[in-house]
C-alpha atoms as a PDB file:
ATOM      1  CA  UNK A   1      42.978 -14.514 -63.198  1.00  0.00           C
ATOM      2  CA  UNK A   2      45.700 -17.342 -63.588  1.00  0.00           C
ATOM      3  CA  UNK A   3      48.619 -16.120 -64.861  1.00  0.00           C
ATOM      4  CA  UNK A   4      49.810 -17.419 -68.046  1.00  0.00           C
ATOM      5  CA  UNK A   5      52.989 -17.137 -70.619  1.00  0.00           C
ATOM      6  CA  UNK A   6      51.826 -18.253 -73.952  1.00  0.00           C
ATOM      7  CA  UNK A   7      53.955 -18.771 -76.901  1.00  0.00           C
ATOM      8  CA  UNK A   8      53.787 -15.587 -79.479  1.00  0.00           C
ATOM      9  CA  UNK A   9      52.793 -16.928 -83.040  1.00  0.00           C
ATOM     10  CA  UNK A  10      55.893 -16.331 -85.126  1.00  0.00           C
ATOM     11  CA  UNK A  11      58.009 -15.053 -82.680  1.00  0.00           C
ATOM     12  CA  UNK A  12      60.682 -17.870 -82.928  1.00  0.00           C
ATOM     13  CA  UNK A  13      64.411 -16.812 -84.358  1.00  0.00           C
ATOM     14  CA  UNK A  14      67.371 -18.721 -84.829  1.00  0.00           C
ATOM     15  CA  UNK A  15      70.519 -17.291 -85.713  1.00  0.00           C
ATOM     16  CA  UNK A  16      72.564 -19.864 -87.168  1.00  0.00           C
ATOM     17  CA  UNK A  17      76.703 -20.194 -87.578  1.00  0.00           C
ATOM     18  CA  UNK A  18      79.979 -20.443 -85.374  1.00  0.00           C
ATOM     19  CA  UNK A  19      77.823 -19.692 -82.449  1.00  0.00           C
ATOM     20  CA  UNK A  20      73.925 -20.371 -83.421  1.00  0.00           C
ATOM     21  CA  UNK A  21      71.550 -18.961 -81.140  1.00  0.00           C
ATOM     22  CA  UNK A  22      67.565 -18.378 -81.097  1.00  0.00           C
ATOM     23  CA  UNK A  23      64.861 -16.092 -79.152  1.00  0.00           C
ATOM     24  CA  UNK A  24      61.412 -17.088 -78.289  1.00  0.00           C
ATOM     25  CA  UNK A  25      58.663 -14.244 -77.406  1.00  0.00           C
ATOM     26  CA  UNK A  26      56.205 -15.010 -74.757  1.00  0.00           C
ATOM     27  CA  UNK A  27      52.719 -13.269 -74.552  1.00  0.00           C
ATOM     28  CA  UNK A  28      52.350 -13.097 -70.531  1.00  0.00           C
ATOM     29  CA  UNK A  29      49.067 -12.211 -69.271  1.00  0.00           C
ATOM     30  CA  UNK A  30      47.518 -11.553 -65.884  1.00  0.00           C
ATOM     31  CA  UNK A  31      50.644 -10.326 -63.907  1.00  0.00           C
ATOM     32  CA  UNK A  32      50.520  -7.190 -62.535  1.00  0.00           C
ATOM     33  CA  UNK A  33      54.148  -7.000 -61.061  1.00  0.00           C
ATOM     34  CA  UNK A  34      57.370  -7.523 -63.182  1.00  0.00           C
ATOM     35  CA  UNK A  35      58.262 -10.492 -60.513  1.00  0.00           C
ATOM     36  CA  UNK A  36      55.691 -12.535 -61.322  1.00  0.00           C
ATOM     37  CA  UNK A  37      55.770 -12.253 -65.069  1.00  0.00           C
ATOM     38  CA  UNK A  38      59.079 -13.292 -65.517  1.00  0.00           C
ATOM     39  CA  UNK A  39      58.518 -15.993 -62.882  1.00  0.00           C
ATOM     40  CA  UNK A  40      55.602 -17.088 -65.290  1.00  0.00           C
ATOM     41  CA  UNK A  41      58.221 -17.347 -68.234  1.00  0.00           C
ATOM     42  CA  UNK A  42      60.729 -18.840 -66.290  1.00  0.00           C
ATOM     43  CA  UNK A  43      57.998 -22.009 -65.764  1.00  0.00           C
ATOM     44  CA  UNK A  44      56.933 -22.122 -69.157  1.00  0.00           C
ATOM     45  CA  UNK A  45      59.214 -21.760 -71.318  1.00  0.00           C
ATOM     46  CA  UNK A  46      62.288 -24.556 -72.373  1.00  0.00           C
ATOM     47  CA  UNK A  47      65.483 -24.712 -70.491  1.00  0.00           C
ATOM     48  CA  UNK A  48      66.681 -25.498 -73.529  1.00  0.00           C
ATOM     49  CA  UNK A  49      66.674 -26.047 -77.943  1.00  0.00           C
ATOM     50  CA  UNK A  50      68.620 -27.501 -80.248  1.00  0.00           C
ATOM     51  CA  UNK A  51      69.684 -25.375 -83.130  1.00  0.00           C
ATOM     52  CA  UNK A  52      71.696 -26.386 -86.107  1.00  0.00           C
ATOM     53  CA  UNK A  53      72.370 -29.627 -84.014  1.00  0.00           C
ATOM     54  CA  UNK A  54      73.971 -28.018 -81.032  1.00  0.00           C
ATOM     55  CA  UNK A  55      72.054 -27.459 -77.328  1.00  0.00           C
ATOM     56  CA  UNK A  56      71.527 -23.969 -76.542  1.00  0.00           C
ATOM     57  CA  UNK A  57      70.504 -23.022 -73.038  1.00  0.00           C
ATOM     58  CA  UNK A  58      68.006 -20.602 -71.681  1.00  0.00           C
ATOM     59  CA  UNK A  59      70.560 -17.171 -71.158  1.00  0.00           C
ATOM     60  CA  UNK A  60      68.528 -14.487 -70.355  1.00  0.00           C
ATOM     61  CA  UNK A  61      64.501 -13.243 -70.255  1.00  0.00           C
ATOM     62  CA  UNK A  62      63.713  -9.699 -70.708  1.00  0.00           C
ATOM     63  CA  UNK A  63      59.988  -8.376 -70.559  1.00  0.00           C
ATOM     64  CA  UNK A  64      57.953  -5.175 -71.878  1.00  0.00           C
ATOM     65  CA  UNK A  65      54.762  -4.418 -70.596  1.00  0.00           C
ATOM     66  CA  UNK A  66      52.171  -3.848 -73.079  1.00  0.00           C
ATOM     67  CA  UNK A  67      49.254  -3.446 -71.046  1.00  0.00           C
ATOM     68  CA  UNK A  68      49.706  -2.065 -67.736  1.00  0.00           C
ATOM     69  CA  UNK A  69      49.156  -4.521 -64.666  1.00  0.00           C
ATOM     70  CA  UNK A  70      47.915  -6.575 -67.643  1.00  0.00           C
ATOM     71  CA  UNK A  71      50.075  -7.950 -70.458  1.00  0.00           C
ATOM     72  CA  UNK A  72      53.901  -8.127 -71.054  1.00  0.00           C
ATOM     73  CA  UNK A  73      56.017  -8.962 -73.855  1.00  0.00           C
ATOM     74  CA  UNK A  74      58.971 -11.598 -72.993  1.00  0.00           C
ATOM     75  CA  UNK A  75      61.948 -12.146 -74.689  1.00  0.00           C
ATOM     76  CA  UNK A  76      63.675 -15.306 -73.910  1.00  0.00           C
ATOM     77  CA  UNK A  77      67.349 -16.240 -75.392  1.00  0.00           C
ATOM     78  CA  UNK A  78      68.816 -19.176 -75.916  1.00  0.00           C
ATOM     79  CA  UNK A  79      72.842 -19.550 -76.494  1.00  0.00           C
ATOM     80  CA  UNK A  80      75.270 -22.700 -77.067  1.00  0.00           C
ATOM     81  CA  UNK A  81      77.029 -23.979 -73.977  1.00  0.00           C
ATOM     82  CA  UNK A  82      80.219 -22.680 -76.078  1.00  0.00           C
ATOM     83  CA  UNK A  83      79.052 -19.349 -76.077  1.00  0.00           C
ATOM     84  CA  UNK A  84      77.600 -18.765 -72.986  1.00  0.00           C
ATOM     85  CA  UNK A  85      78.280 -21.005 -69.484  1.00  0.00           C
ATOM     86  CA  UNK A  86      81.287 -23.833 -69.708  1.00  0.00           C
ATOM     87  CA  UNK A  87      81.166 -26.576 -67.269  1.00  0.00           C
ATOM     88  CA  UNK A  88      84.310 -27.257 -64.537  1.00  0.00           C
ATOM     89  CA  UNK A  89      87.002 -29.121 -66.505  1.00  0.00           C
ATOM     90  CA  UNK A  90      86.118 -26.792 -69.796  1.00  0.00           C
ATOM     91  CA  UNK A  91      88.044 -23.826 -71.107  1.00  0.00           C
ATOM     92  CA  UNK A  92      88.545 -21.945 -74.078  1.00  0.00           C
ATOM     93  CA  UNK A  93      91.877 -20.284 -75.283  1.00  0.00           C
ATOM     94  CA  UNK A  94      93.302 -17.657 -76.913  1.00  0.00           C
ATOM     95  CA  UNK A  95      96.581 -16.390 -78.361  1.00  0.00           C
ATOM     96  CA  UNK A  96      98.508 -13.470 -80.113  1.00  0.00           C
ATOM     97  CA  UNK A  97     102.063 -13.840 -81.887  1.00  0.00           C
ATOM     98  CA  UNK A  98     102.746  -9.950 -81.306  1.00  0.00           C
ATOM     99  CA  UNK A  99     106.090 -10.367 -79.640  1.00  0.00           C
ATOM    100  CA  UNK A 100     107.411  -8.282 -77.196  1.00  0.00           C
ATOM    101  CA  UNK A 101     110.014  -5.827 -76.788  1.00  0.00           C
ATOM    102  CA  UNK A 102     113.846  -6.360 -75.126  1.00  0.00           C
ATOM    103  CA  UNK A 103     116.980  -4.090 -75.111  1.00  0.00           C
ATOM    104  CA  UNK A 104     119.931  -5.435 -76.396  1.00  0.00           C
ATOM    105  CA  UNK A 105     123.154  -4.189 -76.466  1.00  0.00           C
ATOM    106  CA  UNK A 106     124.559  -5.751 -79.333  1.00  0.00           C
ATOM    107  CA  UNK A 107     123.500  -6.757 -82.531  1.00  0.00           C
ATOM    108  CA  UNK A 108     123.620  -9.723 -84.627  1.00  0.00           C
ATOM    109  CA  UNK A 109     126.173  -8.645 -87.290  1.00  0.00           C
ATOM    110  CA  UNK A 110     127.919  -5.199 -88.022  1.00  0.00           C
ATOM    111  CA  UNK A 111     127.266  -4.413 -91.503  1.00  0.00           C
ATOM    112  CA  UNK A 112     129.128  -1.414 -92.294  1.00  0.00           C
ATOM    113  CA  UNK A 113     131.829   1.185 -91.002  1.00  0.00           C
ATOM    114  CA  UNK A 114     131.959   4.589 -92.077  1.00  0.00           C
ATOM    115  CA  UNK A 115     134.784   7.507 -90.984  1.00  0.00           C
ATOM    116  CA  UNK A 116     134.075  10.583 -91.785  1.00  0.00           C
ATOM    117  CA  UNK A 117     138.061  11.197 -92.728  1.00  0.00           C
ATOM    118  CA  UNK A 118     138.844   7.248 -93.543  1.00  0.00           C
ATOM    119  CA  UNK A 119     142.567   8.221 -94.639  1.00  0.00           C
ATOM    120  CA  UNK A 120     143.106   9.590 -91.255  1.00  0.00           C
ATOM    121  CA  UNK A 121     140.784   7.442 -88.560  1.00  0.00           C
ATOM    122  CA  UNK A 122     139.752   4.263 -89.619  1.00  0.00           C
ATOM    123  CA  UNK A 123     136.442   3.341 -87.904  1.00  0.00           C
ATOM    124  CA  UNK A 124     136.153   1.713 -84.770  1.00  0.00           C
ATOM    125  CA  UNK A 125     135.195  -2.397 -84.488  1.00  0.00           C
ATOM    126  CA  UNK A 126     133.222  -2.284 -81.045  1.00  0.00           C
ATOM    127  CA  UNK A 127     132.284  -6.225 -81.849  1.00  0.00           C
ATOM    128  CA  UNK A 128     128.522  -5.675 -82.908  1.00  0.00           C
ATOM    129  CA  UNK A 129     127.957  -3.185 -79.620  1.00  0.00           C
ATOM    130  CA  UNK A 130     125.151  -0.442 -80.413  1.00  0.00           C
ATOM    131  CA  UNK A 131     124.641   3.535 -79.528  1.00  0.00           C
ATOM    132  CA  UNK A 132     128.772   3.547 -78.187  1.00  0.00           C
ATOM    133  CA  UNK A 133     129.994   6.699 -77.106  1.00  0.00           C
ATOM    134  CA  UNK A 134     132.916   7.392 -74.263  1.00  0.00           C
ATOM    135  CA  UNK A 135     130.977   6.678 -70.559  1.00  0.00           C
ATOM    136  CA  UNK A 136     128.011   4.135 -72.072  1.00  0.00           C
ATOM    137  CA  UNK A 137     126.644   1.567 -74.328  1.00  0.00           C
ATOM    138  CA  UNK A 138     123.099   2.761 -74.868  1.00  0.00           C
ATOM    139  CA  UNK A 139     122.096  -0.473 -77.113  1.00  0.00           C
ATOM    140  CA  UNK A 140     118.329  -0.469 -78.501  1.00  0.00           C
ATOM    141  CA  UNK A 141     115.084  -1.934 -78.397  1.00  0.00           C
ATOM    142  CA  UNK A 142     113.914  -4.745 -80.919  1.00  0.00           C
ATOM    143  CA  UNK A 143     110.793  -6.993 -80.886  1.00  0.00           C
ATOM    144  CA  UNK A 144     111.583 -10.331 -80.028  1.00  0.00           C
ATOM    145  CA  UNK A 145     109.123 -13.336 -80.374  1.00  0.00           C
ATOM    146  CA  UNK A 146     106.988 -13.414 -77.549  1.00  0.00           C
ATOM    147  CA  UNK A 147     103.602 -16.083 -77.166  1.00  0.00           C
ATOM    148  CA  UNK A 148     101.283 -14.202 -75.347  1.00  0.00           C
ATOM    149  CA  UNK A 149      98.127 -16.945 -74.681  1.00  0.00           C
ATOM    150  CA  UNK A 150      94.885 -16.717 -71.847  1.00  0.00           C
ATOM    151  CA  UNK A 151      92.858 -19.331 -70.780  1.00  0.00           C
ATOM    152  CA  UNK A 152      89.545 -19.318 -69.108  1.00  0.00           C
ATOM    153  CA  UNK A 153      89.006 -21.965 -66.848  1.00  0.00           C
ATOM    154  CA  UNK A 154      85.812 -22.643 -64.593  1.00  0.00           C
ATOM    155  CA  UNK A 155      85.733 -23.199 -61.152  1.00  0.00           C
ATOM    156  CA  UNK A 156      82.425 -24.221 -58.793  1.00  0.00           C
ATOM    157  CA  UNK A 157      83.809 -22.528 -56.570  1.00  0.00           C
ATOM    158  CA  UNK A 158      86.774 -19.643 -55.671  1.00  0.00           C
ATOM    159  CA  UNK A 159      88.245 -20.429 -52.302  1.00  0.00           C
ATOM    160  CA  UNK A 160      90.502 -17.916 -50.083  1.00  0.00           C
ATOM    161  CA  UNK A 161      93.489 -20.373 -50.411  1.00  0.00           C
ATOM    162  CA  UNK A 162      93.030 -20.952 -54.174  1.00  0.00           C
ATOM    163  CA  UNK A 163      92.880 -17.104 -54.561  1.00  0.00           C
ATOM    164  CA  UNK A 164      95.971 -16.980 -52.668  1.00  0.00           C
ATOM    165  CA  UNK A 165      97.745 -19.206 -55.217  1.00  0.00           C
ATOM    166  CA  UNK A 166      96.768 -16.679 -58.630  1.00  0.00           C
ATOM    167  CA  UNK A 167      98.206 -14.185 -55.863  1.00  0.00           C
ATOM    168  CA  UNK A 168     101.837 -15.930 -55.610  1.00  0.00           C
ATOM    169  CA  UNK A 169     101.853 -17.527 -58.948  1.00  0.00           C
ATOM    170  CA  UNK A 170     101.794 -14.262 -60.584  1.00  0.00           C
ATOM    171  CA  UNK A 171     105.396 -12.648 -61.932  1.00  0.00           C
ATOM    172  CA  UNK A 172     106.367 -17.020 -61.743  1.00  0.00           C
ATOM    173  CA  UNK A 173     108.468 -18.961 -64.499  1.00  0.00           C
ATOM    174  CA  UNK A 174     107.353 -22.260 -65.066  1.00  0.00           C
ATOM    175  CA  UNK A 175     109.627 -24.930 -63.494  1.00  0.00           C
ATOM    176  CA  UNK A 176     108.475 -27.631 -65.314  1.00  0.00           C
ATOM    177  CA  UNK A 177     107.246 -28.638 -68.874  1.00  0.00           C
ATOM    178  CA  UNK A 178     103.794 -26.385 -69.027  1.00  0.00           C
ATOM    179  CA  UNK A 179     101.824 -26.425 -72.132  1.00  0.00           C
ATOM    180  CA  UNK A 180     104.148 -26.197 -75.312  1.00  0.00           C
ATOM    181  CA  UNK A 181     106.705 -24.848 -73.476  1.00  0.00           C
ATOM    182  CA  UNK A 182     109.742 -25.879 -72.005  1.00  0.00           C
ATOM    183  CA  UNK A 183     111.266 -24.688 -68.237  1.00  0.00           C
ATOM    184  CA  UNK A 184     111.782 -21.422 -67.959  1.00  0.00           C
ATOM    185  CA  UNK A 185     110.140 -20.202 -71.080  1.00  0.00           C
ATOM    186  CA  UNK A 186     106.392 -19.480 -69.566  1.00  0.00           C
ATOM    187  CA  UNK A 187     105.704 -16.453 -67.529  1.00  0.00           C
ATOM    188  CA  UNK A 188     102.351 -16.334 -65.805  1.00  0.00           C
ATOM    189  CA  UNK A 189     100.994 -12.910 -65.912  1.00  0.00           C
ATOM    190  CA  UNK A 190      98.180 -13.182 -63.346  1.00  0.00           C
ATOM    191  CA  UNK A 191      94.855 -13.982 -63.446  1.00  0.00           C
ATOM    192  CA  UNK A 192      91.295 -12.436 -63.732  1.00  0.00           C
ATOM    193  CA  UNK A 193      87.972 -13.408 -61.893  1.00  0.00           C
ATOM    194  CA  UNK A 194      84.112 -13.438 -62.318  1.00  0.00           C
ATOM    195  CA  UNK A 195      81.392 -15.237 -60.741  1.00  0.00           C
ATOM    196  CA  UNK A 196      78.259 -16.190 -62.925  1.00  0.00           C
ATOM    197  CA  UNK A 197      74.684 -16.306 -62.158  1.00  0.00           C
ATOM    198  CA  UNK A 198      74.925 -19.813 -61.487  1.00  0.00           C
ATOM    199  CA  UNK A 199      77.691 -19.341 -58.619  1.00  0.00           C
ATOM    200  CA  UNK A 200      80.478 -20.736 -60.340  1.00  0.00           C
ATOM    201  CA  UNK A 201      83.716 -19.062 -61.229  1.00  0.00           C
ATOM    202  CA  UNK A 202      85.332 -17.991 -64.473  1.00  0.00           C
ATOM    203  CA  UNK A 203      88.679 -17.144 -64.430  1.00  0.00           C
ATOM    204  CA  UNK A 204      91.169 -15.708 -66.942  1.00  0.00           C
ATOM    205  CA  UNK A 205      94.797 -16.799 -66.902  1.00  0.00           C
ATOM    206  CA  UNK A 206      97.486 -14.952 -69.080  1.00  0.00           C
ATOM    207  CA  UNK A 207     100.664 -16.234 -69.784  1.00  0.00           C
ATOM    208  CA  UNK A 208     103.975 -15.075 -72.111  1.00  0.00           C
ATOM    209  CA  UNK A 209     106.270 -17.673 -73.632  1.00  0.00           C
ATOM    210  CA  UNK A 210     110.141 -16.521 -74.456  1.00  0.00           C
ATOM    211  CA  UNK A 211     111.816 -19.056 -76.103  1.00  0.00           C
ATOM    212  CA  UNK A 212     115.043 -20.406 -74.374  1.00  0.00           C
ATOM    213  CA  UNK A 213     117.930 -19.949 -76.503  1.00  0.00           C
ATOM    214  CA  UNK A 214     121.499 -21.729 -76.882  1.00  0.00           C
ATOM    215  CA  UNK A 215     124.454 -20.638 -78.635  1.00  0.00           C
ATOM    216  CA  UNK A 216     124.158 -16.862 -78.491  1.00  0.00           C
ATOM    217  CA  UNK A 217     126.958 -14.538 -79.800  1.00  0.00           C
ATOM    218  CA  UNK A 218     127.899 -11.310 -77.926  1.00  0.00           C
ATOM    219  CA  UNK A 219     131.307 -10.522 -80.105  1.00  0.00           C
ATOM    220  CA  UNK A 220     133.252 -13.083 -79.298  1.00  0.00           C
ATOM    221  CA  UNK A 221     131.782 -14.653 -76.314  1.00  0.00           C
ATOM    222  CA  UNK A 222     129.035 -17.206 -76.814  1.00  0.00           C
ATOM    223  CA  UNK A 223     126.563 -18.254 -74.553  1.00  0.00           C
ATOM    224  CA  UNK A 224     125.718 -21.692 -74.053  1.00  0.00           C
ATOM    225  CA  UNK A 225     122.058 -21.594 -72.780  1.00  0.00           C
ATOM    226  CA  UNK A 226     119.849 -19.145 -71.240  1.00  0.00           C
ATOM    227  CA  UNK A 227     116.404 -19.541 -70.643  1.00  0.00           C
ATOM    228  CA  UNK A 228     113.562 -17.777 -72.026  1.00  0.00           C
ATOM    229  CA  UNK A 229     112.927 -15.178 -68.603  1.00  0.00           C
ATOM    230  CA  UNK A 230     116.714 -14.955 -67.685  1.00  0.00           C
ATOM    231  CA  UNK A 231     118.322 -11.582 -68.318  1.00  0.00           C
ATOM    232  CA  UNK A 232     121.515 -11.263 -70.525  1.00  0.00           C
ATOM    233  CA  UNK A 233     123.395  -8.273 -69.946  1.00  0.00           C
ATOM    234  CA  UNK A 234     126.893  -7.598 -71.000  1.00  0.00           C
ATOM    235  CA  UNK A 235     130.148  -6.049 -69.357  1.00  0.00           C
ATOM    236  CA  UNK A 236     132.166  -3.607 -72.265  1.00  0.00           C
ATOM    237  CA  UNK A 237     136.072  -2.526 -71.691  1.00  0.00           C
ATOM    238  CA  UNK A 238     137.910  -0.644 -73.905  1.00  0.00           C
ATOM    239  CA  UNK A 239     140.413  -2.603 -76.165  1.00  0.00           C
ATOM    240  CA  UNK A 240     142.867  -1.483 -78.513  1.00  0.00           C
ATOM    241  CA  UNK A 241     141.955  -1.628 -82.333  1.00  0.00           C
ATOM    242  CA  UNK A 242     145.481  -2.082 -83.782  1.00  0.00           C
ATOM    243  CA  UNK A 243     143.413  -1.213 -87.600  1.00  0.00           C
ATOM    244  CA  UNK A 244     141.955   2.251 -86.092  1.00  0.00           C
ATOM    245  CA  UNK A 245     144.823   2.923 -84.205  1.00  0.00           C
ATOM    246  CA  UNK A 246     142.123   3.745 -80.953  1.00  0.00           C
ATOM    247  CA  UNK A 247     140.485   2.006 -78.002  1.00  0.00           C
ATOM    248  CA  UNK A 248     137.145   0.464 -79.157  1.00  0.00           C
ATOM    249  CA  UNK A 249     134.653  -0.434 -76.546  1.00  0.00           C
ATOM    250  CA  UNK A 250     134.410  -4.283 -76.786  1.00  0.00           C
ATOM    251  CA  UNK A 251     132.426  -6.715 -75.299  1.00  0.00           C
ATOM    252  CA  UNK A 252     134.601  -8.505 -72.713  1.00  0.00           C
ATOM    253  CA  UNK A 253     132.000 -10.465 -70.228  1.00  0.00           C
ATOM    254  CA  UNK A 254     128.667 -12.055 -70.704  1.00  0.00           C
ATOM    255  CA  UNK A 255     126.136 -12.739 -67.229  1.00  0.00           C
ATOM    256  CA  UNK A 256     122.802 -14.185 -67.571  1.00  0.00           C
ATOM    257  CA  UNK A 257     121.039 -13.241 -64.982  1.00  0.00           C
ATOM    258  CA  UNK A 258     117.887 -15.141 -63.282  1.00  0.00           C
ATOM    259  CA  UNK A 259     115.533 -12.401 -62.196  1.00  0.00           C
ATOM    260  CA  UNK A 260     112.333 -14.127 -61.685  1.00  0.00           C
ATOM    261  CA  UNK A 261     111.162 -17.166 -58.805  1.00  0.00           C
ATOM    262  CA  UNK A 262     110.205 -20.465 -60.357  1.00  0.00           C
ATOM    263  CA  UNK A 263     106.710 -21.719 -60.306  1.00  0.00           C
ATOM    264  CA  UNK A 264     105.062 -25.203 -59.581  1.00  0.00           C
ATOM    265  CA  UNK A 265     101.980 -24.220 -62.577  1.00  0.00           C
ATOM    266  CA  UNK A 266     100.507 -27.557 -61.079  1.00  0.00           C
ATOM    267  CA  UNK A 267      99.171 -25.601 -58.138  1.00  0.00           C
ATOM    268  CA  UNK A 268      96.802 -23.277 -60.688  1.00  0.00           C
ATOM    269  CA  UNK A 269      95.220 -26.768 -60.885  1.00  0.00           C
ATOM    270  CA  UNK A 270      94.559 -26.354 -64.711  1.00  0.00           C
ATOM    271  CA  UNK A 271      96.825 -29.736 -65.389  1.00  0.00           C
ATOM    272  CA  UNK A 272     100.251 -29.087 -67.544  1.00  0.00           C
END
């Protein structure tokens, strides 16, 4: 007996929206092994449908047997290109505003000074610096705004050199303009692989923007520029208060700091 995958009377279903979709049921009959059943489907049903305007590909086949050696139920679904495989030179993006978090050691303004016995010890001015006491500067942590975006990219292929490049990229500042940002503001987190049925690659890329910054106060030192991934840290000593009548720990020096390599982001071959 021929085997044959017939078309179940209404058991076409679309799903329609963002990201329409539909599933086709197939009647096979005369296959007595799961391989040749879904090989049966495979020949007779469409590669592909158009729902709601939009192409949407053959995904995925699953198959119940009714009878046994005899008759199976097939599923077959059908999703957008969007939804399912991009094409090399394709990608799709995310992003989240979350921020991150940084230590600083200072703060923006000094809003108030209190003494617990004002007529005798007037408080301190340390010149904005936080958590003071004799030995330290412990400073505190505030959420700055960070751009944390991924991109998935597809490749036909992953090769050991290309690998090699995510590999060294990774913990890299841009050194160039990438993107929307400027250099020295991107940090490429690393990147995350998977092949597909079809043999070709998809591969995550994550990335966190810092914005560079010019003008910064520390007391009375200001910065000109520093960019985005460059570290700011800040060198106290103690200087007489003539209004307390003490030594208040005051901000003296200012370093920034360049802590991470720069990056040619033209190698991840993703263009700028």
């Amino acid at each position: 007996m021929a085997v044959k995958a017939e078309k179940r009377a209404n058991g076409f279903r679309i799903t329609t929206g963002r990201t329409p979709g539909a599933e086709q049921e197939y009647i096979v009959r005369g296959a007595s092994e799961y391989d040749t059943a879904y090989a049966a489907v495979i020949a007779q049903s469409e590669g592909a449908v158009s729902i709601a305007g939009k192409v949407c590909i053959r995904q995925s086949v699953s198959l119940e047997e009714l009878v046994e050696g005899r008759a199976w139920l097939a599923t077959v679904s059908y999703a957008t290109l969007e939804s399912s495989q991009r094409e090399p030179g394709q990608y799709a993006s995310s992003f989240s505003t979350r921020g991150g978090t940084q230590h600083i050691s200072h703060s923006k303004e000094t809003i108030s000074r209190w003494s617990a016995l004002p007529q005798v010890f007037k408080p301190k001015d340390h010149k904005q610096a936080i958590g003071v006491s004799k030995d330290s500067v412990d400073g505190c942590d505030i959420v700055v705004p960070v751009f944390h975006f991924s991109e998935t990219h597809v490749f036909d292929a992953l090769t050991p050199e290309y690998a090699g490049v995510l590999f060294r990229m990774t913990g890299r500042v841009n050194n160039a303009k990438f993107r929307h940002c400027e250099k020295g503001e991107c940090l490429f987190g690393g990147a995350n692989g998977r092949q597909r049925d079809d043999g070709k690659w998809e591969i995550d890329m994550e990335f966190d923007a810092l914005p560079n910054a010019s003008n910064l106060k520390v007391g009375a030192i200001t910065i000109t520029s520093k960019e985005g991934w460059q570290y700011l840290w800040v060198e106290f000593q103690e200087v007489e208060d003539a209004n307390a009548k003490a030594l208040a720990t005051t901000p003296m020096y200012a370093y920034v700091e360049r802590v991470y390599d720069y990056g040619d982001f033209n190698q991840l071959l993703i263009g700028a």
